[in-house]
Structures are given as structure tokens and as C-alpha cells.
C-alpha atoms as a PDB file:
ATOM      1  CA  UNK A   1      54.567  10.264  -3.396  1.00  0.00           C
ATOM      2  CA  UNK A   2      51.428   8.190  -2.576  1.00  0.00           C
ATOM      3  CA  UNK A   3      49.613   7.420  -6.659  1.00  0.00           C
ATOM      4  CA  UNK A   4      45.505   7.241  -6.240  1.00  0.00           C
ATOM      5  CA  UNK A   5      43.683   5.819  -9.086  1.00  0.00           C
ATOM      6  CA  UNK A   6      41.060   6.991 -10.304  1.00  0.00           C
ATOM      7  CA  UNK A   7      37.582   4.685  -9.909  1.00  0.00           C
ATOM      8  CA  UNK A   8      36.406   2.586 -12.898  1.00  0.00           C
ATOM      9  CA  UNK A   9      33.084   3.498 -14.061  1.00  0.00           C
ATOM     10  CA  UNK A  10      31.826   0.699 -15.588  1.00  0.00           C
ATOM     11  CA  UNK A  11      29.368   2.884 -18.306  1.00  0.00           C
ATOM     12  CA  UNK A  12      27.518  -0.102 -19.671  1.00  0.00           C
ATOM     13  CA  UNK A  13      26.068  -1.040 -16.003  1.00  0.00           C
ATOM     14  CA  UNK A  14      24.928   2.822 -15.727  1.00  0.00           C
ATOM     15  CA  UNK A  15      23.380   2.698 -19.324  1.00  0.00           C
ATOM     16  CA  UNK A  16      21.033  -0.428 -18.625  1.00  0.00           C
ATOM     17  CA  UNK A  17      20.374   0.910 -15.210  1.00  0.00           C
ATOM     18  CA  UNK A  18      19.107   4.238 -16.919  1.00  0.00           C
ATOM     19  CA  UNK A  19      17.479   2.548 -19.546  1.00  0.00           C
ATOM     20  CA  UNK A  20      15.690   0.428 -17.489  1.00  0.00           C
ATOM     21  CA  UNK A  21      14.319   3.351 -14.874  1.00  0.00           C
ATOM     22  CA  UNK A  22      13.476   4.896 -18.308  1.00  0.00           C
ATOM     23  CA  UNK A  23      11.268   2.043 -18.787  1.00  0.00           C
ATOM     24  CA  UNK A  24      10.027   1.886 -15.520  1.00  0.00           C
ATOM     25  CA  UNK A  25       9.122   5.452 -15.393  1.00  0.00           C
ATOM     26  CA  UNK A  26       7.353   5.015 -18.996  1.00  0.00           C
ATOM     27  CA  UNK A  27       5.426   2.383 -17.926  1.00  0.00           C
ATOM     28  CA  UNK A  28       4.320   3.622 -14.788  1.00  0.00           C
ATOM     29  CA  UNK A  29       3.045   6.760 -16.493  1.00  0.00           C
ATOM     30  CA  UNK A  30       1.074   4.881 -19.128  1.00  0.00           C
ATOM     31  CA  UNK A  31      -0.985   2.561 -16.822  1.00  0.00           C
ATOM     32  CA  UNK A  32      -1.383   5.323 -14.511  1.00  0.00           C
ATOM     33  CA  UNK A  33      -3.240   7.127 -17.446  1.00  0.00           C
ATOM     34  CA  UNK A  34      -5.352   4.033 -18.407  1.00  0.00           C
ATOM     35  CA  UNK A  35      -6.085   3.940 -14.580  1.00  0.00           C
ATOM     36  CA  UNK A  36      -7.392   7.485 -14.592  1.00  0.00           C
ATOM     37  CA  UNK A  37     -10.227   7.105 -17.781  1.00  0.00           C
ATOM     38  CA  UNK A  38     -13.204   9.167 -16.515  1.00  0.00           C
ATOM     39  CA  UNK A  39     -16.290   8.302 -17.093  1.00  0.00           C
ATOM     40  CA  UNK A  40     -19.525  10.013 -16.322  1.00  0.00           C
ATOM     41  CA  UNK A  41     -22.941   7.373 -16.177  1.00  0.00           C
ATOM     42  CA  UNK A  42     -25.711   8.740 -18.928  1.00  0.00           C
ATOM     43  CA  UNK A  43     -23.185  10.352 -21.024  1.00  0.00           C
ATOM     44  CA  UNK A  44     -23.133   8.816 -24.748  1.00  0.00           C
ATOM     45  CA  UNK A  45     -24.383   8.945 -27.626  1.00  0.00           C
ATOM     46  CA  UNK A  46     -25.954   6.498 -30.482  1.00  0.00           C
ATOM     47  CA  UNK A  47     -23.179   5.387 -31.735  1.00  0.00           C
ATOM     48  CA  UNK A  48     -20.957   4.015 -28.808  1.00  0.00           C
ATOM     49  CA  UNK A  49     -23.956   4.323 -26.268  1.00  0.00           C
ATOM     50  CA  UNK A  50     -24.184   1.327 -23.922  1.00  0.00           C
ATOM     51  CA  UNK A  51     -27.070   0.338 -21.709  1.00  0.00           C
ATOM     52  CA  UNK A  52     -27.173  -1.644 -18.916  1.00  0.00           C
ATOM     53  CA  UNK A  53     -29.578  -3.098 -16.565  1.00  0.00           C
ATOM     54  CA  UNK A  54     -30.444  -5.856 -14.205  1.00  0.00           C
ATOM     55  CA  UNK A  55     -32.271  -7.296 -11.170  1.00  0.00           C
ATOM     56  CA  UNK A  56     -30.715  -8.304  -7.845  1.00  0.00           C
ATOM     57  CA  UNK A  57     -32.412 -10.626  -5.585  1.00  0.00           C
ATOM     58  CA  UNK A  58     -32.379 -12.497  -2.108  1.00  0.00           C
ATOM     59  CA  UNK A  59     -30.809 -16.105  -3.355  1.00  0.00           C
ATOM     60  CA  UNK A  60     -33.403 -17.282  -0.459  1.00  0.00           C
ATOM     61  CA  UNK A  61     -36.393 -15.752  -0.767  1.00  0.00           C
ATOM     62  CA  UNK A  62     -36.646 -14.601  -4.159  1.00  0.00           C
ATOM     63  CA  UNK A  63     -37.293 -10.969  -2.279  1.00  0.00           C
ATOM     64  CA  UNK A  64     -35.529  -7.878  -4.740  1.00  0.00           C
ATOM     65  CA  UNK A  65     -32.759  -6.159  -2.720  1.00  0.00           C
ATOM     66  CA  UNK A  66     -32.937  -2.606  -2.801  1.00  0.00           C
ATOM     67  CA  UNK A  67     -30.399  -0.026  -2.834  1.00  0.00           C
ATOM     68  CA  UNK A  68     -27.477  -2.851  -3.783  1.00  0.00           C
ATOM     69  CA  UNK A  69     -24.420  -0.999  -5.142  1.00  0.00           C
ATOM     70  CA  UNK A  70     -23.222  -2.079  -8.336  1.00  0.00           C
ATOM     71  CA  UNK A  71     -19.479  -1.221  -9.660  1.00  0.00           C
ATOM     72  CA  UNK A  72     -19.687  -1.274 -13.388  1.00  0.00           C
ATOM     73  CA  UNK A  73     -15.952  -2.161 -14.831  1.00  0.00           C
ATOM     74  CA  UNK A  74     -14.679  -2.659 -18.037  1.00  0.00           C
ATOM     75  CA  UNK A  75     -11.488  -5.488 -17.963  1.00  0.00           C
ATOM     76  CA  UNK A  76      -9.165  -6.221 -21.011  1.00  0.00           C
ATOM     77  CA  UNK A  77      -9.024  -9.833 -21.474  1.00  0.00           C
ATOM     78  CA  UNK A  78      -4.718  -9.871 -22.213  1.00  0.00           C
ATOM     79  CA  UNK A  79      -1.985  -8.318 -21.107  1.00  0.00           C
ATOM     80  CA  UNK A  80       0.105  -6.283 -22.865  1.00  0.00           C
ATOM     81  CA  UNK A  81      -1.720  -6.520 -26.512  1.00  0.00           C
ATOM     82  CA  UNK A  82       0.242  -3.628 -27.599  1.00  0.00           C
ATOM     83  CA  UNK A  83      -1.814  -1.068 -25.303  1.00  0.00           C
ATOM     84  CA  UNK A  84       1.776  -0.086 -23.032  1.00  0.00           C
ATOM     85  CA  UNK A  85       0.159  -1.484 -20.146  1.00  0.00           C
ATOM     86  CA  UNK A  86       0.339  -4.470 -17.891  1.00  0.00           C
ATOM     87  CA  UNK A  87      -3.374  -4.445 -17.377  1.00  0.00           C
ATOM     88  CA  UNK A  88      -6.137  -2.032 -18.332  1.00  0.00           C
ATOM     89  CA  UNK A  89      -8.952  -1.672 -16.064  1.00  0.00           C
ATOM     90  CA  UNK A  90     -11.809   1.075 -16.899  1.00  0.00           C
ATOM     91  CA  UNK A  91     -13.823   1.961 -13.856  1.00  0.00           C
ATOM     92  CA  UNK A  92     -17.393   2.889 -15.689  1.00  0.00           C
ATOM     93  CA  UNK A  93     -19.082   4.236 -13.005  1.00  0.00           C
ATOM     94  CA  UNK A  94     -21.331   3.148  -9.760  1.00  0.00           C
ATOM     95  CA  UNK A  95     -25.185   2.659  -9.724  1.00  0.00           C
ATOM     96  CA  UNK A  96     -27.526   1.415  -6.874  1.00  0.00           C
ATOM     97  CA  UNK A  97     -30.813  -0.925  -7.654  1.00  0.00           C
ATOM     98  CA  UNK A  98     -34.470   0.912  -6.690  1.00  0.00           C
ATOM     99  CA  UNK A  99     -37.246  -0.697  -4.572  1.00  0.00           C
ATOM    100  CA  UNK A 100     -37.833  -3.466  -6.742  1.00  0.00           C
ATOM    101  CA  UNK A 101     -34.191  -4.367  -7.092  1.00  0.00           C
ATOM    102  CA  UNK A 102     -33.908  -3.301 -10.513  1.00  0.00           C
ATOM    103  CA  UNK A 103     -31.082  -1.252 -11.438  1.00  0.00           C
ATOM    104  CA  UNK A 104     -30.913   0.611 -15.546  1.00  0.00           C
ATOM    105  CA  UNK A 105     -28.185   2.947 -16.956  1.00  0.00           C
ATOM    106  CA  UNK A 106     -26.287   3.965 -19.704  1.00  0.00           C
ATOM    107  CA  UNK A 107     -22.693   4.419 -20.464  1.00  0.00           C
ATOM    108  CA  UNK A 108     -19.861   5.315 -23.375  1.00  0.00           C
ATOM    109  CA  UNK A 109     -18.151   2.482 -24.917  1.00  0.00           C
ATOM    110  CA  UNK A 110     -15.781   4.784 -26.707  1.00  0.00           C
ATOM    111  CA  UNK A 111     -12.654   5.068 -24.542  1.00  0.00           C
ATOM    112  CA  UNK A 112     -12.187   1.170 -24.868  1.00  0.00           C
ATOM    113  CA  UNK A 113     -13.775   0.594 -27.920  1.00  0.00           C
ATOM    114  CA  UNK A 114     -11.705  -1.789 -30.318  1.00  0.00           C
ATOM    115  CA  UNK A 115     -10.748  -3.384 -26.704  1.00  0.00           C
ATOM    116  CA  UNK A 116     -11.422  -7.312 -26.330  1.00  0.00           C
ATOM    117  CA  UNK A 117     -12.794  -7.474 -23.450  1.00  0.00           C
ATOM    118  CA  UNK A 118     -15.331  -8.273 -20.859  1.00  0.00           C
ATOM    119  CA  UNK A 119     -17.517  -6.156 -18.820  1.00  0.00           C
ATOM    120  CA  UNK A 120     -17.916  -6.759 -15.187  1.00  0.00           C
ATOM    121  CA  UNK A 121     -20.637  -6.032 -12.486  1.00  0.00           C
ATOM    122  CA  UNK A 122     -19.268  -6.449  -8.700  1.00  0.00           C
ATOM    123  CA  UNK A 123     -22.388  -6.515  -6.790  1.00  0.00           C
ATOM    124  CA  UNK A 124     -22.645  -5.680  -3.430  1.00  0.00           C
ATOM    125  CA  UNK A 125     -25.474  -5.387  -0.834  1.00  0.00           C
ATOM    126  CA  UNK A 126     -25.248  -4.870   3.116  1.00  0.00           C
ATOM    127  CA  UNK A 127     -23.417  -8.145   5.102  1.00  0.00           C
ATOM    128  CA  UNK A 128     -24.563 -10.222   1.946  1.00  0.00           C
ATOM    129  CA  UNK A 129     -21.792 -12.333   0.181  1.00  0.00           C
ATOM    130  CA  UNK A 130     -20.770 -10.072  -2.838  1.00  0.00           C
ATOM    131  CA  UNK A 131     -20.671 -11.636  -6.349  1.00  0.00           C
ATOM    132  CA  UNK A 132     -19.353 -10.484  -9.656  1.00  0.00           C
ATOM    133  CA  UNK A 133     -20.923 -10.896 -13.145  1.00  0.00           C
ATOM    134  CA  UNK A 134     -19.282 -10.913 -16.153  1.00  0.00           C
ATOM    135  CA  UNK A 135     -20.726 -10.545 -19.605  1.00  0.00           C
ATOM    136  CA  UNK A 136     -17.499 -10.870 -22.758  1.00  0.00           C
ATOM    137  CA  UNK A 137     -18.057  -7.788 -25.255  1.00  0.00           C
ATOM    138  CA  UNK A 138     -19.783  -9.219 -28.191  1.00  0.00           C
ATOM    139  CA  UNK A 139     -20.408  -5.590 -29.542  1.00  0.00           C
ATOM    140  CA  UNK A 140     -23.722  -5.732 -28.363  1.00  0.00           C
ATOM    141  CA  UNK A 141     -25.543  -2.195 -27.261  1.00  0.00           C
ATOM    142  CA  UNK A 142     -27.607  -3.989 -24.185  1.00  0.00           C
ATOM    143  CA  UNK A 143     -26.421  -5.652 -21.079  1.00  0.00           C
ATOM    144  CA  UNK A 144     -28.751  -7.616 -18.689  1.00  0.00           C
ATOM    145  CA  UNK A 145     -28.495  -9.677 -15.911  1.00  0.00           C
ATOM    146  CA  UNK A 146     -30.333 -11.160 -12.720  1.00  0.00           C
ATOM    147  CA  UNK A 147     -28.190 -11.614  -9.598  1.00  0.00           C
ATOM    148  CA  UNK A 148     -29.100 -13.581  -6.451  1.00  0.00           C
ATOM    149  CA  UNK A 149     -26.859 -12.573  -3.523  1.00  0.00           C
ATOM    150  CA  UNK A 150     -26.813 -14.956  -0.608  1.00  0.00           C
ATOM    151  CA  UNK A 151     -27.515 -13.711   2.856  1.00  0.00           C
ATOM    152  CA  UNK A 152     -23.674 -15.184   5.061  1.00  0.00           C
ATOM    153  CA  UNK A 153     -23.649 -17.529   7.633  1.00  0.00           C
ATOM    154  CA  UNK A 154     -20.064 -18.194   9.927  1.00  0.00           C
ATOM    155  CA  UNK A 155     -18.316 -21.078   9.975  1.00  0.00           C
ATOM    156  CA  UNK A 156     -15.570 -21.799  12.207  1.00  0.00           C
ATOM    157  CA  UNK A 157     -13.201 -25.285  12.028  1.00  0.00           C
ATOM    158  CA  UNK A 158     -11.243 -25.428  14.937  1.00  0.00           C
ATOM    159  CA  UNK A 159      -8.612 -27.418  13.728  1.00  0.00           C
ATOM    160  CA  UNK A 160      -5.652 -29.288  16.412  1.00  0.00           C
ATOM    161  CA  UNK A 161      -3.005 -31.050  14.903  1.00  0.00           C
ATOM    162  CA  UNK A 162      -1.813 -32.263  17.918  1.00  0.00           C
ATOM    163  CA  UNK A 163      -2.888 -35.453  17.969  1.00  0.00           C
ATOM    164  CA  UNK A 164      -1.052 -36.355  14.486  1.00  0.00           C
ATOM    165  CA  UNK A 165       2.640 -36.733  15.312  1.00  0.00           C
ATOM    166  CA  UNK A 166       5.133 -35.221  12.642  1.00  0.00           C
ATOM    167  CA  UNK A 167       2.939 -33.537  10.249  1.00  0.00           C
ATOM    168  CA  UNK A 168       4.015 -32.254   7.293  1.00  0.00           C
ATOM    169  CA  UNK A 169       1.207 -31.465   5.301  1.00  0.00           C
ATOM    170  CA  UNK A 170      -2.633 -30.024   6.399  1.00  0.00           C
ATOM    171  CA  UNK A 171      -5.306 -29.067   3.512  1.00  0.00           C
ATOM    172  CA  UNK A 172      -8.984 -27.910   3.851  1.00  0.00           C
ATOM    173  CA  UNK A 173     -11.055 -27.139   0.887  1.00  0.00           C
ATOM    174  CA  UNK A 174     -14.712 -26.163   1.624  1.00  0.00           C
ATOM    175  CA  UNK A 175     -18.091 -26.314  -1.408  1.00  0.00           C
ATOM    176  CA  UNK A 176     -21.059 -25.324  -1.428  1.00  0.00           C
ATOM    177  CA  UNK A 177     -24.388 -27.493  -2.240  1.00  0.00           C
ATOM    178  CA  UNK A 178     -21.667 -30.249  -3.854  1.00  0.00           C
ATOM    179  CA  UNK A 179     -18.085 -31.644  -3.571  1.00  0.00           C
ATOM    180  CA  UNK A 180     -18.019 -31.505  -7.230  1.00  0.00           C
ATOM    181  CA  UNK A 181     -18.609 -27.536  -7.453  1.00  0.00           C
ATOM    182  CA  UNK A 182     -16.444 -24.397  -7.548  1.00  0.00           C
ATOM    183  CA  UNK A 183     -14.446 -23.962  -4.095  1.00  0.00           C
ATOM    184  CA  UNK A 184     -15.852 -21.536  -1.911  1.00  0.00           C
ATOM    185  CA  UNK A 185     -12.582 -21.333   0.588  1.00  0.00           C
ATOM    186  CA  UNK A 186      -9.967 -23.165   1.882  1.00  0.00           C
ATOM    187  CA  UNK A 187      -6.172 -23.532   3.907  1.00  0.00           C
ATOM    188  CA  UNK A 188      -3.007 -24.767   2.462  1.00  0.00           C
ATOM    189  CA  UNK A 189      -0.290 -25.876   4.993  1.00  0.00           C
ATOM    190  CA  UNK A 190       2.311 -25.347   1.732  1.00  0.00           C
ATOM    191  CA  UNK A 191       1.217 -21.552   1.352  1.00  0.00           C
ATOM    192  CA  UNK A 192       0.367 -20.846   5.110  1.00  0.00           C
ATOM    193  CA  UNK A 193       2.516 -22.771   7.234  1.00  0.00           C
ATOM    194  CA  UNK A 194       1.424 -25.660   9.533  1.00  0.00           C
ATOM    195  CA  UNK A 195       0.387 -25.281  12.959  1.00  0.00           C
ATOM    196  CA  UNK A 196      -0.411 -27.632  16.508  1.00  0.00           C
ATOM    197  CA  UNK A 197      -3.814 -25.792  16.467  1.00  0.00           C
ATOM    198  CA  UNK A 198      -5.736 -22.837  15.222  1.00  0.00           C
ATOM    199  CA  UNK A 199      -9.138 -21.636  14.306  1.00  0.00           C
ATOM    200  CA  UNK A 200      -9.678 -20.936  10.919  1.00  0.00           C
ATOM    201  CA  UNK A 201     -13.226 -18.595  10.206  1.00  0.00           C
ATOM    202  CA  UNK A 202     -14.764 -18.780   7.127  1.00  0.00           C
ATOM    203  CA  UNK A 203     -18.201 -16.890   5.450  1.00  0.00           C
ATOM    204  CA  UNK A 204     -20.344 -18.985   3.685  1.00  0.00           C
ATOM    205  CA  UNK A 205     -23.526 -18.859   2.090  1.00  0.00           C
ATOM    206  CA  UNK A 206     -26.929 -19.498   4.916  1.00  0.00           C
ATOM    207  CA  UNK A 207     -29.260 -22.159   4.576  1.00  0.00           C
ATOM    208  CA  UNK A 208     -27.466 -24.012   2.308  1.00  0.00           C
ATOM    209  CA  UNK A 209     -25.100 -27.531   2.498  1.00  0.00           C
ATOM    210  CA  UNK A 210     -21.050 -26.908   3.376  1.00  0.00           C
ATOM    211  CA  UNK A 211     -19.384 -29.214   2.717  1.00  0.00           C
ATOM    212  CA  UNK A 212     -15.893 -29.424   4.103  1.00  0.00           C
ATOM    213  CA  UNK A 213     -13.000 -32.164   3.778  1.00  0.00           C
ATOM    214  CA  UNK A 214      -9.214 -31.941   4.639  1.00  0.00           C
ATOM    215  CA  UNK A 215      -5.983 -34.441   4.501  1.00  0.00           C
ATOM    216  CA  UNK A 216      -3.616 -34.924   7.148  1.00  0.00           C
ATOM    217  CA  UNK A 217       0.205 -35.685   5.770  1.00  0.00           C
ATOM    218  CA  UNK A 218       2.182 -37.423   8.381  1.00  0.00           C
ATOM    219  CA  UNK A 219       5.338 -39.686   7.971  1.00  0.00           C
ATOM    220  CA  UNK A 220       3.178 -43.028   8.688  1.00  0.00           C
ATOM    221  CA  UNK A 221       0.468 -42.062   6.129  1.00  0.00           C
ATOM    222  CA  UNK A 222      -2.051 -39.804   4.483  1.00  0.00           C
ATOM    223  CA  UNK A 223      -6.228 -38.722   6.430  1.00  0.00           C
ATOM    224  CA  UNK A 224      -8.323 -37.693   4.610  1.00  0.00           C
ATOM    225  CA  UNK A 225     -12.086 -36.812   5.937  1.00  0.00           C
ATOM    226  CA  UNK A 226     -15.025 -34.625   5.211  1.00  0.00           C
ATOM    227  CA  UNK A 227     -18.225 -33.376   6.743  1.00  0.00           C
ATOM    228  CA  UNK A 228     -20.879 -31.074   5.759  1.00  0.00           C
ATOM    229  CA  UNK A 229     -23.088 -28.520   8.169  1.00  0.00           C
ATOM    230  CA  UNK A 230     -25.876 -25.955   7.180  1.00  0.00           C
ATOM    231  CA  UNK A 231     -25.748 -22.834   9.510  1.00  0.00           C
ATOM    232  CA  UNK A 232     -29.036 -20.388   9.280  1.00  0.00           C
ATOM    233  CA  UNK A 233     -28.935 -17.210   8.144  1.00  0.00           C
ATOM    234  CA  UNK A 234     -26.448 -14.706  10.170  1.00  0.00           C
ATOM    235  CA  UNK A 235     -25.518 -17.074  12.374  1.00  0.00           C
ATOM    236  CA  UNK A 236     -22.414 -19.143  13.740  1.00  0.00           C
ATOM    237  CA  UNK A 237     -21.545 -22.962  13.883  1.00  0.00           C
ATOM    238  CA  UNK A 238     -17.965 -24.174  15.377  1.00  0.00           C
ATOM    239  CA  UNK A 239     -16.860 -27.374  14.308  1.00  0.00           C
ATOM    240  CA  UNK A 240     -14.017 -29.069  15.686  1.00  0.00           C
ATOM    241  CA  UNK A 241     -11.365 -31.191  13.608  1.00  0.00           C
ATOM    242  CA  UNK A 242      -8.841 -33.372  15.075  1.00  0.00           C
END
């Protein structure tokens, strides 16, 4: 007579498993309910009644853009904090600037009041580069801000590694106006990968100074060089790098 045994269950494994979907599930619910605050622009009242306005302009020529979009967000500065969520993110609402580039509305505070947080304005306006602004909540009732967008030009480093024998490492960083400023792009061969040659496109802001410098890794030794360009507005400049 042939004996079967009967499968182990191993009970604890199925509890965490369970708890942890539980979790899951929990969580997934809870942010998707902070996701889903809705808000409606020029409904509040005196006492958690928010107004905001601003100007956007042409970084070049001082002109007011009209008709830039402006997303209106409302970002808590930690994670968790107790709130359930992994991030909390309250989209306030969308307004567009008139003819003289000046935008003004008003919004509720009260669905993340008692929130630290910052408030956030992601401009946007035709092919111009898009910026953000961010103002920290200070519990203050009026938000203002100028904004000068800057019209894109193209840059594209055609870059050929073929020349440098066994290379193991290829960086690019680009600025703008200094080498000591913020970043405004860049290539990593450690993220990316490395390559024998490749074009790599970037959009930067017109009219202004690029400056551009990258280091070469091989086993004999370390290259470093830079270079700067200005490219007019709308318009393209390759550069080659070897």
C-alpha cells in the first residue's frame, strides 16, 4: 500500500505574506486618497483663503508672456510624518497668465492645513524651457512671484570615443552663464553605459554662455576638457568631441 504525506504548510510564511499584502493594500488605498484631494480655484473663505499671483516674463526681452500655464501644487516637505503616506502631493488647480503676463487667483488651504510644506508653481509656456517656483508655507495668506522663462536653443555634442583606447569611464556636465552654477544637464558613463560614439542632444537656454566640460577615464590616465558655445534663440549648434 503506497503512504502519501500530506504537504507541510508552513503557516507563519502565509501569515507575513498576508500581513504584508494587508499592508500593501492599506497603503495603496491611503495615498491613492491623498492623490485624489479636489480642489476647485476661487473657492475659500477668510479663514483658510489663499491668494496667489505673479508675473511671467521673456528672460530675454523683458516682454510678459501671455497665456503661460501655471500648475499650482501643494508638496509635503517629509515622508511619512505620520500622514499613512509615502508622499502627499495636492494638485491645487491650473491657471493661465493674461496679456500682460500677470496671472491672480485664490485657493483653500484647508485640506493641507497643519501640513509643513511648500507650495509649488510649474510654469510652462509654448517651446520655452519650463521652470518651477517654490515658496515654503510660512502661514502667510499671499503668494507672489515673477518668473522669467528662457526661450531654448539645441545643443548637440557628438561625442567618439574611439580614439581613446580602453575606456572605462566618460562624464559630461553642462552650466549655464558659469562653471560654478547649478548643472543644467549632463551623461554619466557609470549610469548610462559607455559607448565608441554617439550623439547626445541637449536643450539649453538661447543667447546665453554653455559651458560644457567632460573627463575621459582610460587605463594610461585621466582628460579632462571644456568648452563653451552660445546658440541663438530656436536654433541648433553641433559640436564635436573627441
Amino acid at each position: 500500500m503506497c503512504m502519501f504525506k500530506q504537504p507541510r504548510v508552513h503557516y507563519k510564511h502565509h501569515r507575513d505574506m498576508k500581513t504584508f499584502a494587508l499592508i500593501f493594500i492599506s497603503l495603496f488605498f491611503l495615498c491613492d486618497a491623498c492623490d485624489n484631494v479636489k480642489f476647485d480655484l476661487e473657492d475659500c473663505n477668510r479663514d483658510n483663503c489663499i491668494q496667489a499671483s505673479g508675473y511671467v516674463y521673456d528672460n530675454l526681452t523683458q516682454e510678459p508672456l501671455p497665456s503661460a500655464t501655471i500648475h499650482i501644487l501643494y508638496k509635503e516637505n517629509c515622508g511619512w510624518c505620520g500622514t499613512g503616506c509615502l508622499f502627499r502631493e495636492f494638485k491645487i488647480g491650473e491657471v493661465h497668465t493674461d496679456g500682460n503676463g500677470y496671472f491672480q487667483t485664490n485657493f483653500s488651504s484647508k485640506e493641507f492645513s497643519g501640513i509643513t510644506g511648500s507650495y509649488v508653481f510649474k510654469i510652462s509656456y509654448k517651446d520655452f524651457i519650463s521652470e518651477s517656483v517654490g515658496i515654503s508655507n510660512n502661514n502667510q495668506t499671499e503668494l507672489f512671484f515673477e518668473a522669467e522663462l528662457n526661450p531654448p536653443a539645441y545643443l548637440k555634442l557628438s561625442v567618439d570615443l574611439q580614439g581613446s583606447r580602453n575606456v572605462d569611464y566618460f562624464g559630461l556636465s553642462l552650466y549655464s552663464d558659469s562653471l560654478t552654477g547649478p548643472s543644467i544637464g549632463g551623461f554619466n558613463s557609470n549610469e548610462s553605459g559607455l559607448f565608441s560614439d554617439t550623439v547626445l542632444s541637449f536643450i539649453v537656454p538661447a543667447e546665453r554662455m554653455i559651458y560644457f566640460g567632460y573627463l575621459v577615464k582610460t587605463a594610461s590616465g585621466e582628460r579632462y576638457s571644456n568648452d563653451s558655445t552660445i546658440i541663438n534663440t530656436f536654433k541648433t549648434k553641433e559640436i564635436e568631441i573627441k
